[in-house]
PDB file of N, CA and C in Angstrom:
ATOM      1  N   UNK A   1       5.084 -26.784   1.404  1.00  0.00           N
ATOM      2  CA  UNK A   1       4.654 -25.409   1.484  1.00  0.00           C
ATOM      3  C   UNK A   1       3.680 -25.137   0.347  1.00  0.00           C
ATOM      4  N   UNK A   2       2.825 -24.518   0.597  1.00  0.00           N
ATOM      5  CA  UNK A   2       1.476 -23.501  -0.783  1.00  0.00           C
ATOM      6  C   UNK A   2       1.647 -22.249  -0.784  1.00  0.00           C
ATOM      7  N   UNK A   3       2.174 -21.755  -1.881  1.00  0.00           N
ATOM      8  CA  UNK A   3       1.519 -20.715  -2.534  1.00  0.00           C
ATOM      9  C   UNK A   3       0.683 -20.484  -2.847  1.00  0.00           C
ATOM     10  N   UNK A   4      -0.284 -19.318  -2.232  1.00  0.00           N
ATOM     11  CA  UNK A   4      -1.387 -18.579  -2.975  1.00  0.00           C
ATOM     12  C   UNK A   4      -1.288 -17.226  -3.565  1.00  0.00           C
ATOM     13  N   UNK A   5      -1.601 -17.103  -4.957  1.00  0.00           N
ATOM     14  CA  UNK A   5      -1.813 -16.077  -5.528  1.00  0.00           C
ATOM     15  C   UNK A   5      -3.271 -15.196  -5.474  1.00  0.00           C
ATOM     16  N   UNK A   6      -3.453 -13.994  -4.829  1.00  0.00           N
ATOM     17  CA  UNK A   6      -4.778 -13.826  -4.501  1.00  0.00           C
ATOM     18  C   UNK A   6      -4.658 -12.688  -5.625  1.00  0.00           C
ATOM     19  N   UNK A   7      -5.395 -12.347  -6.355  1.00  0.00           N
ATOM     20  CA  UNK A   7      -5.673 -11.246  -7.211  1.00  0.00           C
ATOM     21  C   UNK A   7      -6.493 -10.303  -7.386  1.00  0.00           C
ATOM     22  N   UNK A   8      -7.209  -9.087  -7.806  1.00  0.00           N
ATOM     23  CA  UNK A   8      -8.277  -8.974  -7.742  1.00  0.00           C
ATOM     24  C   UNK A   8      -8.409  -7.677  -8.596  1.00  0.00           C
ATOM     25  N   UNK A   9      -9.289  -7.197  -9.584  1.00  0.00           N
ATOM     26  CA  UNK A   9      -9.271  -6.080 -10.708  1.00  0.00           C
ATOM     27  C   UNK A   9      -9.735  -5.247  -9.717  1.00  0.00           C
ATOM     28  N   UNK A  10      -9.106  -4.132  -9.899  1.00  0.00           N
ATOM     29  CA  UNK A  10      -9.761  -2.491  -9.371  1.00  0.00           C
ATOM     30  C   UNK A  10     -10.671  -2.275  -9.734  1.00  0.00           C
ATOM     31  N   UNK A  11     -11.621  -1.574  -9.221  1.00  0.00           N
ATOM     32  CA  UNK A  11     -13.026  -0.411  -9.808  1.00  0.00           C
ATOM     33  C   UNK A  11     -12.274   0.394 -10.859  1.00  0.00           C
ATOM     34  N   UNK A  12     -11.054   0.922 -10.015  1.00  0.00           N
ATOM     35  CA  UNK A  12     -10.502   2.241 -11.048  1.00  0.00           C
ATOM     36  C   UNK A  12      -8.883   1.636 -10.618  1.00  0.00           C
ATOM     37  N   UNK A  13      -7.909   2.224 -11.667  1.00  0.00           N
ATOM     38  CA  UNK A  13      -6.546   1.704 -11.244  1.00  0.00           C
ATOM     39  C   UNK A  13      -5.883   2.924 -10.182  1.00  0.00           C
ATOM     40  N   UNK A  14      -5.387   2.248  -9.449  1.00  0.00           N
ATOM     41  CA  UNK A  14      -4.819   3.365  -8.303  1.00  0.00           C
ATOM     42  C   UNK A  14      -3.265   3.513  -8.620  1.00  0.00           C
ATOM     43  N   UNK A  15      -2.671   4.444  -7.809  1.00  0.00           N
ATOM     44  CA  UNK A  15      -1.351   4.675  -8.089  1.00  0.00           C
ATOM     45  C   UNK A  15      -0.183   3.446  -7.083  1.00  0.00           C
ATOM     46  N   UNK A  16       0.577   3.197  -7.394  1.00  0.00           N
ATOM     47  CA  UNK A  16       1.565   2.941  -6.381  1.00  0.00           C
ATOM     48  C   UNK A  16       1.661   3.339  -4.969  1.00  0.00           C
ATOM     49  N   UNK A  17       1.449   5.322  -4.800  1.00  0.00           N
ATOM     50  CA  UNK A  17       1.393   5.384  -3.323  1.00  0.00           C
ATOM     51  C   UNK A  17      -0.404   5.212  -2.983  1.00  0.00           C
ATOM     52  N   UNK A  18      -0.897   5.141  -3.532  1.00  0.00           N
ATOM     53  CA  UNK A  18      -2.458   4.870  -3.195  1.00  0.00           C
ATOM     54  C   UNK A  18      -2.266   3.139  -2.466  1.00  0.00           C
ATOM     55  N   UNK A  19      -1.710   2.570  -3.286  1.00  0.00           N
ATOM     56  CA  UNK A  19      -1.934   1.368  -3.431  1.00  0.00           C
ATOM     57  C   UNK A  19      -0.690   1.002  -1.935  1.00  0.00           C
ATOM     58  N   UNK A  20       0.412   1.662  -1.490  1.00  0.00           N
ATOM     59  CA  UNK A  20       1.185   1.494  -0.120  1.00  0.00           C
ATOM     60  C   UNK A  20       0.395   1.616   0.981  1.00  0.00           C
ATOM     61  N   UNK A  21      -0.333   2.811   0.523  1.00  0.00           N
ATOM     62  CA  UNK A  21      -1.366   3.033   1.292  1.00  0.00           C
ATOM     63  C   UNK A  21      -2.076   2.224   2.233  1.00  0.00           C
ATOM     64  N   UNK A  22      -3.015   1.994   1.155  1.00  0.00           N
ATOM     65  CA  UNK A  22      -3.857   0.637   1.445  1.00  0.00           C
ATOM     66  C   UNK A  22      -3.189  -0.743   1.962  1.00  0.00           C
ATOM     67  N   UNK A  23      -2.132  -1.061   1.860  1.00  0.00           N
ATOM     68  CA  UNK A  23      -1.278  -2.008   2.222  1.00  0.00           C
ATOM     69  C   UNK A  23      -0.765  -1.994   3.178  1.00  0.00           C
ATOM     70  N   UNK A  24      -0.029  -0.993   3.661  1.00  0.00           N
ATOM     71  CA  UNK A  24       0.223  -0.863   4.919  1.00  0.00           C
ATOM     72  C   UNK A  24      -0.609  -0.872   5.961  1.00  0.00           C
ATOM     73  N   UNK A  25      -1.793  -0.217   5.519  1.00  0.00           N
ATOM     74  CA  UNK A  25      -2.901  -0.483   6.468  1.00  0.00           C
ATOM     75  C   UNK A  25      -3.356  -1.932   7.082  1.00  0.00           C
ATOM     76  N   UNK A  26      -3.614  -2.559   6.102  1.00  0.00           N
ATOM     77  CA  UNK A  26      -3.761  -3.735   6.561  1.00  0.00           C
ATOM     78  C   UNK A  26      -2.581  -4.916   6.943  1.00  0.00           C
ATOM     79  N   UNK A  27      -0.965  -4.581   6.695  1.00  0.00           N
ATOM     80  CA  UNK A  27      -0.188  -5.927   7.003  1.00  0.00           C
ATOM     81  C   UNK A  27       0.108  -5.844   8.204  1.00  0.00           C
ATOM     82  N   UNK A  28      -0.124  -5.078   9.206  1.00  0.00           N
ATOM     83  CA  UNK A  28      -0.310  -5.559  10.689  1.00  0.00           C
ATOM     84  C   UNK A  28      -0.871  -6.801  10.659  1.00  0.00           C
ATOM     85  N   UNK A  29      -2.027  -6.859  10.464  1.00  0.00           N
ATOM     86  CA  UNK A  29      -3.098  -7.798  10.882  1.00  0.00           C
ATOM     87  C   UNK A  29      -2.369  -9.439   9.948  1.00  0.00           C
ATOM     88  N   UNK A  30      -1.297  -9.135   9.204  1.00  0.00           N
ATOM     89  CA  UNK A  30      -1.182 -10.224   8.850  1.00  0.00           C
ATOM     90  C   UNK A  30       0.628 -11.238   9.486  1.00  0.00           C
ATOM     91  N   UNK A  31       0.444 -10.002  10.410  1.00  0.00           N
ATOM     92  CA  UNK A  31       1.974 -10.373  11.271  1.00  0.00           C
ATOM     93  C   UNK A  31       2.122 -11.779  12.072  1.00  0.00           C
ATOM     94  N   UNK A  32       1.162 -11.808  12.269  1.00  0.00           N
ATOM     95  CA  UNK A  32       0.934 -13.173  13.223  1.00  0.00           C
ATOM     96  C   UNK A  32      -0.129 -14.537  13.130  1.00  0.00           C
ATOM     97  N   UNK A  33      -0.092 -14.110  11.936  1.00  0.00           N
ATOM     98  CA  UNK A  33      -1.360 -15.692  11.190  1.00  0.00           C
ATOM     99  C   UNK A  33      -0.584 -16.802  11.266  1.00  0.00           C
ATOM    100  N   UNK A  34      -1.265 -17.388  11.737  1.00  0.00           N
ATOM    101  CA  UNK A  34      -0.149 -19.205  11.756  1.00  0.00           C
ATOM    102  C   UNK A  34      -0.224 -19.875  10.673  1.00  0.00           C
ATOM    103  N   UNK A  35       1.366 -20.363  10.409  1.00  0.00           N
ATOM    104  CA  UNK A  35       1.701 -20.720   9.053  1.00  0.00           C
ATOM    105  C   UNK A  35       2.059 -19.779   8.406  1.00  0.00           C
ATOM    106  N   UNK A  36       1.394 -18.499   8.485  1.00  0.00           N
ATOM    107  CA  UNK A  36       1.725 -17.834   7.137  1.00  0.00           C
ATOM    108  C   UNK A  36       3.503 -17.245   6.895  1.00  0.00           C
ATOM    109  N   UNK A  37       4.322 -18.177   6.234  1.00  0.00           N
ATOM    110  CA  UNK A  37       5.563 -17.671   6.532  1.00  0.00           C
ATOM    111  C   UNK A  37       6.112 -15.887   5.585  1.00  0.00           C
ATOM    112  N   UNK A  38       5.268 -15.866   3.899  1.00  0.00           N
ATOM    113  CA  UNK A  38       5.389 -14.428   4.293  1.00  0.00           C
ATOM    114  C   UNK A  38       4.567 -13.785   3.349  1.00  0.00           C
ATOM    115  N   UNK A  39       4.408 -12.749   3.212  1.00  0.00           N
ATOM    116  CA  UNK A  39       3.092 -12.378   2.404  1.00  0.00           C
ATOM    117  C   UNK A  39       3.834 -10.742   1.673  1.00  0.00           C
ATOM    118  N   UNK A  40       3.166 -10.673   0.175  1.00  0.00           N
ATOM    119  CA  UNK A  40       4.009  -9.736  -1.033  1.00  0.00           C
ATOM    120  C   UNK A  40       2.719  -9.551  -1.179  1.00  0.00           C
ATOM    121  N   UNK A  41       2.712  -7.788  -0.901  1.00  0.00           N
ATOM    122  CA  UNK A  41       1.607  -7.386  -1.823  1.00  0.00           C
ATOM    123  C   UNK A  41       1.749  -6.971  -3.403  1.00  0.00           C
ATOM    124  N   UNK A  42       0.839  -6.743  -3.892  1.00  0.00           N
ATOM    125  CA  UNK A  42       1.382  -7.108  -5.147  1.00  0.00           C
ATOM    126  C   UNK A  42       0.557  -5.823  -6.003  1.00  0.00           C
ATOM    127  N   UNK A  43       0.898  -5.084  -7.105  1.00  0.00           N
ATOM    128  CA  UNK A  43      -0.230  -3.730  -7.424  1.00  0.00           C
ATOM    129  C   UNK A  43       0.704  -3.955  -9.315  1.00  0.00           C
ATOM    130  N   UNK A  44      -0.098  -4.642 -10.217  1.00  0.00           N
ATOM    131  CA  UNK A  44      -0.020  -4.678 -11.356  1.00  0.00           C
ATOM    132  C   UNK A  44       0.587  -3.092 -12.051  1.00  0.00           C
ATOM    133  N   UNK A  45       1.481  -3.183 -12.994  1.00  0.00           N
ATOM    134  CA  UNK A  45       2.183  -1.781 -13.375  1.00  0.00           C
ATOM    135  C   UNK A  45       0.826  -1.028 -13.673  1.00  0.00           C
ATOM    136  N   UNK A  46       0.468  -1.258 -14.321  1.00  0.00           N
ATOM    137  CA  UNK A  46      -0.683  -0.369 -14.915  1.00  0.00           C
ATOM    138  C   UNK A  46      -1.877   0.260 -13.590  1.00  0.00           C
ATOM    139  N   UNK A  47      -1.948  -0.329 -12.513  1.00  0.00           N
ATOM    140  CA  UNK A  47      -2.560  -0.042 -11.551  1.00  0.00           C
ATOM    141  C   UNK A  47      -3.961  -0.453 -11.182  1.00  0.00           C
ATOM    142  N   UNK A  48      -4.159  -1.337 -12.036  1.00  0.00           N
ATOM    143  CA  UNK A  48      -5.504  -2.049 -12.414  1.00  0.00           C
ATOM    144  C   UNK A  48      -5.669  -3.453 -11.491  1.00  0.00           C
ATOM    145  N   UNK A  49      -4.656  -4.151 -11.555  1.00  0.00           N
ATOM    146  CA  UNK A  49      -5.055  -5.521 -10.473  1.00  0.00           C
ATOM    147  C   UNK A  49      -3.964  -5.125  -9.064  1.00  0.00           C
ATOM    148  N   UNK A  50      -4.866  -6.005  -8.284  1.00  0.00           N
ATOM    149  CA  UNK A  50      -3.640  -5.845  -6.667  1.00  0.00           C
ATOM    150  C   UNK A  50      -4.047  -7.452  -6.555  1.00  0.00           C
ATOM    151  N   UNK A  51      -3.230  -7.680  -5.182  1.00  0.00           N
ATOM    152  CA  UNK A  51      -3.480  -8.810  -4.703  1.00  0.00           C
ATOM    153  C   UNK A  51      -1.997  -9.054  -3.867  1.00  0.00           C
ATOM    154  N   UNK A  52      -1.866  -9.878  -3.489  1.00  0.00           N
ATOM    155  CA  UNK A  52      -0.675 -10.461  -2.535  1.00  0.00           C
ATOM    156  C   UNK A  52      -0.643 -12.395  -3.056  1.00  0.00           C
ATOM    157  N   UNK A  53       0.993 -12.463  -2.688  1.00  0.00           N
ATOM    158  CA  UNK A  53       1.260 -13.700  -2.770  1.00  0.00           C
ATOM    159  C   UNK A  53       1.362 -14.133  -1.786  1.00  0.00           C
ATOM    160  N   UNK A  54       0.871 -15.321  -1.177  1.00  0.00           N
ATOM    161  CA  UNK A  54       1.349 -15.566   0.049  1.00  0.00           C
ATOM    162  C   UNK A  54       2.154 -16.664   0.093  1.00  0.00           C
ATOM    163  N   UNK A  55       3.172 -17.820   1.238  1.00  0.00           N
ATOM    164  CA  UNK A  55       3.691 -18.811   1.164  1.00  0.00           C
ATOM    165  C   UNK A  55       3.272 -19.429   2.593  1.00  0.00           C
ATOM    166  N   UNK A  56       2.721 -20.253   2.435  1.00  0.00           N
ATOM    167  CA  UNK A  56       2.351 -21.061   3.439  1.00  0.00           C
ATOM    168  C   UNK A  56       2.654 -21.954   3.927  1.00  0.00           C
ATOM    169  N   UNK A  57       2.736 -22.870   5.555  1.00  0.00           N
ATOM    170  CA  UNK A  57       3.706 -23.808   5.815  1.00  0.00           C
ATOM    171  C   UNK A  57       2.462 -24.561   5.068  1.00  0.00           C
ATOM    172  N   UNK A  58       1.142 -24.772   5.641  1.00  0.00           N
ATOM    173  CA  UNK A  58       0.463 -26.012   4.650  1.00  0.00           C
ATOM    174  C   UNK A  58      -0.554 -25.269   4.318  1.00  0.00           C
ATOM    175  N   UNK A  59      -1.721 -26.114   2.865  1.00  0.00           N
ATOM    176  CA  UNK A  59      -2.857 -25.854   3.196  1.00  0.00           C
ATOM    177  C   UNK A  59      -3.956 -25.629   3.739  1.00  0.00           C
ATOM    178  N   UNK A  60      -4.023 -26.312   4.656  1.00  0.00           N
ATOM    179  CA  UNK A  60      -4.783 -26.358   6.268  1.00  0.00           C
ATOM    180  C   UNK A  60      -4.628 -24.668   6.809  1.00  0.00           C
ATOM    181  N   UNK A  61      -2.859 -24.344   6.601  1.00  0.00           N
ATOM    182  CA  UNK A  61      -3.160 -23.042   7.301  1.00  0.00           C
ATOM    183  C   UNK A  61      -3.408 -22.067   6.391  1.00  0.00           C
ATOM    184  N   UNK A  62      -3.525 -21.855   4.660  1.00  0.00           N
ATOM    185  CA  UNK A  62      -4.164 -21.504   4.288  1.00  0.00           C
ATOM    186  C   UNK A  62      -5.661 -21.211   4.193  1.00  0.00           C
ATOM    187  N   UNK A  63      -6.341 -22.156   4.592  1.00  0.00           N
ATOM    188  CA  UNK A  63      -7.450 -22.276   4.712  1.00  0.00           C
ATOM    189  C   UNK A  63      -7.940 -21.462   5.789  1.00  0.00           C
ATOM    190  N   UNK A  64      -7.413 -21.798   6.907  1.00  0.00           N
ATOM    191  CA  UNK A  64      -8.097 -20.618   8.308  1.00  0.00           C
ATOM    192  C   UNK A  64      -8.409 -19.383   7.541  1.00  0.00           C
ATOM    193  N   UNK A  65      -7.139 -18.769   6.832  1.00  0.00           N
ATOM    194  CA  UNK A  65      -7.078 -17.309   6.449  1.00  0.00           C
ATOM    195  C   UNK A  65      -8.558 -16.967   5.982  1.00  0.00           C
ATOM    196  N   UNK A  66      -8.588 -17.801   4.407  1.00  0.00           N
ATOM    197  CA  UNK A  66      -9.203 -17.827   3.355  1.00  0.00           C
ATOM    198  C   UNK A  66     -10.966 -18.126   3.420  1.00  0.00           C
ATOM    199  N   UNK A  67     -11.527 -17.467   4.778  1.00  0.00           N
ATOM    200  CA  UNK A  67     -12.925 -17.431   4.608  1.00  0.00           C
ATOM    201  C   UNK A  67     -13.716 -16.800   4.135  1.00  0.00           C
ATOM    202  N   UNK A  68     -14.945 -17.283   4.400  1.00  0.00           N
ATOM    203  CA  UNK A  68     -15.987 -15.996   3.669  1.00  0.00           C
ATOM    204  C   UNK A  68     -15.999 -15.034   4.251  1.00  0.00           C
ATOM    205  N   UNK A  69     -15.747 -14.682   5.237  1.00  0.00           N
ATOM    206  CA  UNK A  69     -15.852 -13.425   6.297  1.00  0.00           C
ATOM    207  C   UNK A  69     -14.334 -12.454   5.636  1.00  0.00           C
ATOM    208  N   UNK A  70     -12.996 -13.429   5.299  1.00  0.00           N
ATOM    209  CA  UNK A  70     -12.172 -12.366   4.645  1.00  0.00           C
ATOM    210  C   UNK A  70     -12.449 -12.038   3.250  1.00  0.00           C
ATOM    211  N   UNK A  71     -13.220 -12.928   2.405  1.00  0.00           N
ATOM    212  CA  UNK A  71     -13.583 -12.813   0.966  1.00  0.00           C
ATOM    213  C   UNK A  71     -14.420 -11.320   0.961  1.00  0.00           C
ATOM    214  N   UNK A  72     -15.323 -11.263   2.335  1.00  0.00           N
ATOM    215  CA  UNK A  72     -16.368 -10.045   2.743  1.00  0.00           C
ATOM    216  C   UNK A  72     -15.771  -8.964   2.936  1.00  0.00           C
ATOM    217  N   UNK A  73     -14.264  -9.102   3.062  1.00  0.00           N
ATOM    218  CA  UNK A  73     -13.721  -7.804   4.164  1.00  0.00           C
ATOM    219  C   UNK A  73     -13.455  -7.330   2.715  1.00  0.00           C
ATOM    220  N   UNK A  74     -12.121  -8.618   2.177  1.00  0.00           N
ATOM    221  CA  UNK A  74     -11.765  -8.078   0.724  1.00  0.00           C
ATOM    222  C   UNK A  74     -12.736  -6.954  -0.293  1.00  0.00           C
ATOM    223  N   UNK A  75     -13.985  -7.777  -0.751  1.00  0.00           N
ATOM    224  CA  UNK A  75     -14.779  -7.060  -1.322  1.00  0.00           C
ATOM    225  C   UNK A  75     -15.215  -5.514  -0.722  1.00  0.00           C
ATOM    226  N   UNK A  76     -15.496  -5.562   0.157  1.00  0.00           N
ATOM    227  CA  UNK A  76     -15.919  -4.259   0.917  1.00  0.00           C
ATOM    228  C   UNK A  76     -14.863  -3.490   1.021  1.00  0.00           C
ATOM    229  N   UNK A  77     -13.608  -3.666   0.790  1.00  0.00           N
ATOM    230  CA  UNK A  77     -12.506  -2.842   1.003  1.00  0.00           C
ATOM    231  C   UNK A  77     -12.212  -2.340  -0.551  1.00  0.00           C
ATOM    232  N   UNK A  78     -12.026  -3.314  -1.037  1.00  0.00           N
ATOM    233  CA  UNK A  78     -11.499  -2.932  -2.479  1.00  0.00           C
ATOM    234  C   UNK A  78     -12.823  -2.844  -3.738  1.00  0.00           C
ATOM    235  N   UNK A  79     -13.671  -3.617  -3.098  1.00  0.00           N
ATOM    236  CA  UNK A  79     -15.024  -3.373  -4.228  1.00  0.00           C
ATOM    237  C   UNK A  79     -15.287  -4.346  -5.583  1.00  0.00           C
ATOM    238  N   UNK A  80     -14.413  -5.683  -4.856  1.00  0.00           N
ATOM    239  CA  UNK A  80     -14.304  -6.983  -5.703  1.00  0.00           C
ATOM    240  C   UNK A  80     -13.960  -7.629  -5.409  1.00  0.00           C
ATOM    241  N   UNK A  81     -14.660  -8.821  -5.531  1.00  0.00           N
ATOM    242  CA  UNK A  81     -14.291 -10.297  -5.432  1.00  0.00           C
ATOM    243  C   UNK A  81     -13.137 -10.891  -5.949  1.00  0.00           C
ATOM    244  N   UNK A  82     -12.102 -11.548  -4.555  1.00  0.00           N
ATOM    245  CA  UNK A  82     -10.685 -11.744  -5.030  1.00  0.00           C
ATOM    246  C   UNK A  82     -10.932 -13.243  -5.643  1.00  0.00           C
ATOM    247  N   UNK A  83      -9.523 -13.148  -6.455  1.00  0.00           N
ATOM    248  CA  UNK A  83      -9.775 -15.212  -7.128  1.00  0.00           C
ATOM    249  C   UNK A  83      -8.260 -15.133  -6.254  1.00  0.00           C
ATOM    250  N   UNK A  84      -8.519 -16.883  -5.815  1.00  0.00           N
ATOM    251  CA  UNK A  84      -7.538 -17.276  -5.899  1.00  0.00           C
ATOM    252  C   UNK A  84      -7.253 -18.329  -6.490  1.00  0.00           C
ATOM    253  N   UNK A  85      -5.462 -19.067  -6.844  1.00  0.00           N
ATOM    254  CA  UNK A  85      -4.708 -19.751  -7.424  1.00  0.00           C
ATOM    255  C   UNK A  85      -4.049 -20.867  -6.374  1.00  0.00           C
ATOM    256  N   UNK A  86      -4.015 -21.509  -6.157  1.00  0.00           N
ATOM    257  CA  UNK A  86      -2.748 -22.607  -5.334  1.00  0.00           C
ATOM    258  C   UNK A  86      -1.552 -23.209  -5.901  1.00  0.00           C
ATOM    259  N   UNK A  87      -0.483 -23.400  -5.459  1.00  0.00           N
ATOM    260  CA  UNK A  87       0.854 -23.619  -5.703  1.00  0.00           C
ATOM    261  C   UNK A  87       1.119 -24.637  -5.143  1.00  0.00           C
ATOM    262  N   UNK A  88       1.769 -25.590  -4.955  1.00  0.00           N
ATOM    263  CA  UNK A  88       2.277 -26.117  -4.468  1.00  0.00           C
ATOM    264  C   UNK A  88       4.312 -25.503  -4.607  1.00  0.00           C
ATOM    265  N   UNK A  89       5.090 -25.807  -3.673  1.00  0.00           N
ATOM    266  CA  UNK A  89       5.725 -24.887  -3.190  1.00  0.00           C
ATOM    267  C   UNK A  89       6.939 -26.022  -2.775  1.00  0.00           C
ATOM    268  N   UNK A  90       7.948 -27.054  -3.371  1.00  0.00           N
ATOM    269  CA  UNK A  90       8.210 -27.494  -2.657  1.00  0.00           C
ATOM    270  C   UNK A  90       9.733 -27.060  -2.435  1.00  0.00           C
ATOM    271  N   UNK A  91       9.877 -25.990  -2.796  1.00  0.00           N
ATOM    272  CA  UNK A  91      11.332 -25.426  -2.947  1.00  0.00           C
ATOM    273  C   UNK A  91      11.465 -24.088  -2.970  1.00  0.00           C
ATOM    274  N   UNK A  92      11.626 -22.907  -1.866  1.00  0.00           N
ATOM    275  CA  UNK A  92      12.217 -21.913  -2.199  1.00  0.00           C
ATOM    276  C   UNK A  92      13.249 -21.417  -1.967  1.00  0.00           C
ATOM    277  N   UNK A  93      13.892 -20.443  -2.716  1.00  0.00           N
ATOM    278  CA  UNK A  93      15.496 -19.970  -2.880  1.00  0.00           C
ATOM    279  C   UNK A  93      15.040 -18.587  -1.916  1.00  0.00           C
ATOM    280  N   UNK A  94      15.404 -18.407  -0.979  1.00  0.00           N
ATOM    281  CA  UNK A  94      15.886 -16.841  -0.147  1.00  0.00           C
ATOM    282  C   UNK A  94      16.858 -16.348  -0.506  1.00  0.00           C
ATOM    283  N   UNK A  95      17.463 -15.174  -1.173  1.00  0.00           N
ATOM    284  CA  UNK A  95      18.503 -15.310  -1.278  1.00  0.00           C
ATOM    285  C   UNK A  95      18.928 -14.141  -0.340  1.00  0.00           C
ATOM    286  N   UNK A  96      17.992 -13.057   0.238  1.00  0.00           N
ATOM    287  CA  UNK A  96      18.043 -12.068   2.113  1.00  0.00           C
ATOM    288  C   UNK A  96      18.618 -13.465   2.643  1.00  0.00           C
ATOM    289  N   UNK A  97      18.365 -14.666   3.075  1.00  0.00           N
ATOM    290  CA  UNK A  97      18.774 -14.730   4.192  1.00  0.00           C
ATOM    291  C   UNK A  97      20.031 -16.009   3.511  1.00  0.00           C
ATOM    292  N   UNK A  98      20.210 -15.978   2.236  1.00  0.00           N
ATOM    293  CA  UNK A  98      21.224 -16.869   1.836  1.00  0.00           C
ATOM    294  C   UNK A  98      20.529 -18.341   2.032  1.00  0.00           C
ATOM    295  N   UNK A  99      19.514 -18.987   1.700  1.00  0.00           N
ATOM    296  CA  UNK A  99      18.782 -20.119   2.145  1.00  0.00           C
ATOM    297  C   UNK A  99      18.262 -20.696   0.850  1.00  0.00           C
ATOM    298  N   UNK A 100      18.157 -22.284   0.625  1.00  0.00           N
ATOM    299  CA  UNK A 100      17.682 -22.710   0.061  1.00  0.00           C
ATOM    300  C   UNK A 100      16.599 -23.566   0.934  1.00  0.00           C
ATOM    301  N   UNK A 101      15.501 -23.481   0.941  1.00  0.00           N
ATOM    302  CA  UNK A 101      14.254 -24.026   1.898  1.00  0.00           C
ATOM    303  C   UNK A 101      13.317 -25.055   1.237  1.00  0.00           C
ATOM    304  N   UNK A 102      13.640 -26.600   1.561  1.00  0.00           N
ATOM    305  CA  UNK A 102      12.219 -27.502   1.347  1.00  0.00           C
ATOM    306  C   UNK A 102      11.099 -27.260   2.114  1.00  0.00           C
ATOM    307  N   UNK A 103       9.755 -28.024   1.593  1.00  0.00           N
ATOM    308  CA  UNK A 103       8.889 -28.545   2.399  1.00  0.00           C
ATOM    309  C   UNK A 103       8.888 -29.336   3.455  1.00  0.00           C
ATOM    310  N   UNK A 104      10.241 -29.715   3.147  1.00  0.00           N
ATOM    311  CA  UNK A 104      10.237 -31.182   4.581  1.00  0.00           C
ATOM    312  C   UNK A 104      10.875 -29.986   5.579  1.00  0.00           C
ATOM    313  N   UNK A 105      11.436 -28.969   5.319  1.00  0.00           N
ATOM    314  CA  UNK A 105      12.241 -28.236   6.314  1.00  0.00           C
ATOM    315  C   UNK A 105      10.756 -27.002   7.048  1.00  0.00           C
ATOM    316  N   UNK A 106       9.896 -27.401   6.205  1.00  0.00           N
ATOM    317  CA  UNK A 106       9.053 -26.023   6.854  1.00  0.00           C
ATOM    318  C   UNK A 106       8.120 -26.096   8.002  1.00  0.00           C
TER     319      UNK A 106
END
């Protein structure tokens, strides 16, 4: 499994419900991406960075996500260029569904 950490500094820092806002808006669209097993948006205390974590079955299906056309949407939505980070992932603890989860299991 990969983790990606996507990040990205605000123009201006928004609030928490600003920032649900905006989030909710868009995690429809992320209900049904293949691979993507689950995605945390993410809004820094201070209100200054956002971004989402995601967990992925592989890189490959990271990659579909991660084009220039979403790098375009990103920017145009939020008004900056996101970075991202990669993880490798070969162990996570659930503890909602009581699960300990490998890579060989994903």
């Amino acid at each position: 499994m990969i983790t990606v950490l996507v990040q990205f500094k605000l123009p201006q820092p928004v609030t928490p419900e600003q920032a649900r806002a905006a989030f909710l808006a868009t995690a429809p669209t992320y209900r049904e991406v293949p691979g993507l097993l689950r995605k945390y948006y993410v809004l820094s205390e201070d209100g200054a960075t956002a971004g989402g974590v995601y967990l992925w079955q592989s890189r490959e299906d990271a990659a579909r996500l991660y084009t220039q056309e979403w790098r375009t949407t990103v920017r145009e939505r939020y008004g900056v260029e996101p970075s991202l980070t990669y993880f490798n992932s070969p162990v996570v603890v659930d503890n909602v569904l009581q699960q300990i989860v490998t890579d060989e299991g994903a």
